[in-house]
Protein backbone atom coordinates (compact mmCIF):
# COMPACT_ATOMS: atom_id res chain seq x y z
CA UNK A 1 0.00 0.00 0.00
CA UNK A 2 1.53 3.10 -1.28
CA UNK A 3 1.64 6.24 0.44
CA UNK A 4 0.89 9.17 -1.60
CA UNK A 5 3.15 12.33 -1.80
CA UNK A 6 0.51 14.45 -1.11
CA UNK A 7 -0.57 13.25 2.09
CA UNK A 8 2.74 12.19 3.39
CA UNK A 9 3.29 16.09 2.74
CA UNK A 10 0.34 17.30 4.83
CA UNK A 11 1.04 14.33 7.92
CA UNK A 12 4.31 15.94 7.66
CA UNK A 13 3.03 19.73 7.74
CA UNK A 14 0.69 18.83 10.47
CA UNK A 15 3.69 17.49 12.58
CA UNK A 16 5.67 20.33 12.11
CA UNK A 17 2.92 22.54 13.12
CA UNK A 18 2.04 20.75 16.17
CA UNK A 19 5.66 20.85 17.25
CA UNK A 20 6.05 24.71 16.86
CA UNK A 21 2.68 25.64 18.39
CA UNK A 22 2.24 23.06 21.17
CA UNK A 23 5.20 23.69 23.47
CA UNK A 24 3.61 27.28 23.19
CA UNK A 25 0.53 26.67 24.62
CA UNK A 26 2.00 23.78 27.30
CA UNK A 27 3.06 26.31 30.63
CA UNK A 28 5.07 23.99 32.45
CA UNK A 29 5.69 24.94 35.88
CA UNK A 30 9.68 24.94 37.25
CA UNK A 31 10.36 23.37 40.62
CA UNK A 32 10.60 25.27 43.98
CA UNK A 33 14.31 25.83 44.41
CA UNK A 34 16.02 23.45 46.48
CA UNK A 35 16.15 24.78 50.45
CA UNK A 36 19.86 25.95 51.60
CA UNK A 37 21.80 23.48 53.08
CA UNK A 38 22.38 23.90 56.75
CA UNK A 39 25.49 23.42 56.56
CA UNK A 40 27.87 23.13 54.39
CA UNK A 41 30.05 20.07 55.90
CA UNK A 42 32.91 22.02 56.84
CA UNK A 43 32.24 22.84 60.42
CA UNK A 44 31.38 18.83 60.81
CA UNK A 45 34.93 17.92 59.53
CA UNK A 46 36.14 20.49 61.81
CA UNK A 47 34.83 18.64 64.85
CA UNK A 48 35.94 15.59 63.96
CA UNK A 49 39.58 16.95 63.05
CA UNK A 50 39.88 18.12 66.59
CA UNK A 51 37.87 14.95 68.35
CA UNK A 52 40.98 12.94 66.44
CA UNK A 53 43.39 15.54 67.75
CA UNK A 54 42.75 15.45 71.17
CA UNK A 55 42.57 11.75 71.01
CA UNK A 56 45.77 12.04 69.79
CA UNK A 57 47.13 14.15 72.26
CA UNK A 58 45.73 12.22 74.91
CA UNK A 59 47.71 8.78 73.62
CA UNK A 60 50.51 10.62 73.09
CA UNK A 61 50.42 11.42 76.93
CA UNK A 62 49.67 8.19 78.22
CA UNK A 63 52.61 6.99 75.98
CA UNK A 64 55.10 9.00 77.53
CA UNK A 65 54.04 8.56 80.77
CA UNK A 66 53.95 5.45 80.90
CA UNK A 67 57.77 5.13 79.86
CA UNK A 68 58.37 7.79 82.23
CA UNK A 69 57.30 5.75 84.93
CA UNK A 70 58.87 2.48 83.96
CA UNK A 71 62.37 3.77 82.83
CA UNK A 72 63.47 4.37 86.93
């Protein structure tokens, strides 16, 4: 079954017209902005830098006092 020119031609036409003029008349609505982050991570990591820190500090204490007290 052939297809004639004339109304592959008009399908055609009525295609391109409904692809111009529909996104016209569609008003999509954006999406509400995403809220502002609380934070932004950095004070978190700063926490935890000085949690590790003191741990630190406190092994390094207990280190040397324990071979303080067991080099006499």
């Amino acid at each position: 079954m052939a297809v004639s020119r004339v109304s592959f031609m008009a399908v055609f036409a009525a295609l391109v017209f409904a692809m111009i003029t529909l996104p016209a008349a569609v008003q999509g609505q954006s999406s509400a902005p995403a809220p502002a982050p609380t934070s932004d991570g950095t004070s978190i990591d700063q926490g935890i830098a000085y949690v590790l820190m003191l741990v630190a500090l406190v092994l390094t204490y207990l280190i040397h006092a324990a071979d303080f007290c067991f080099s006499f």
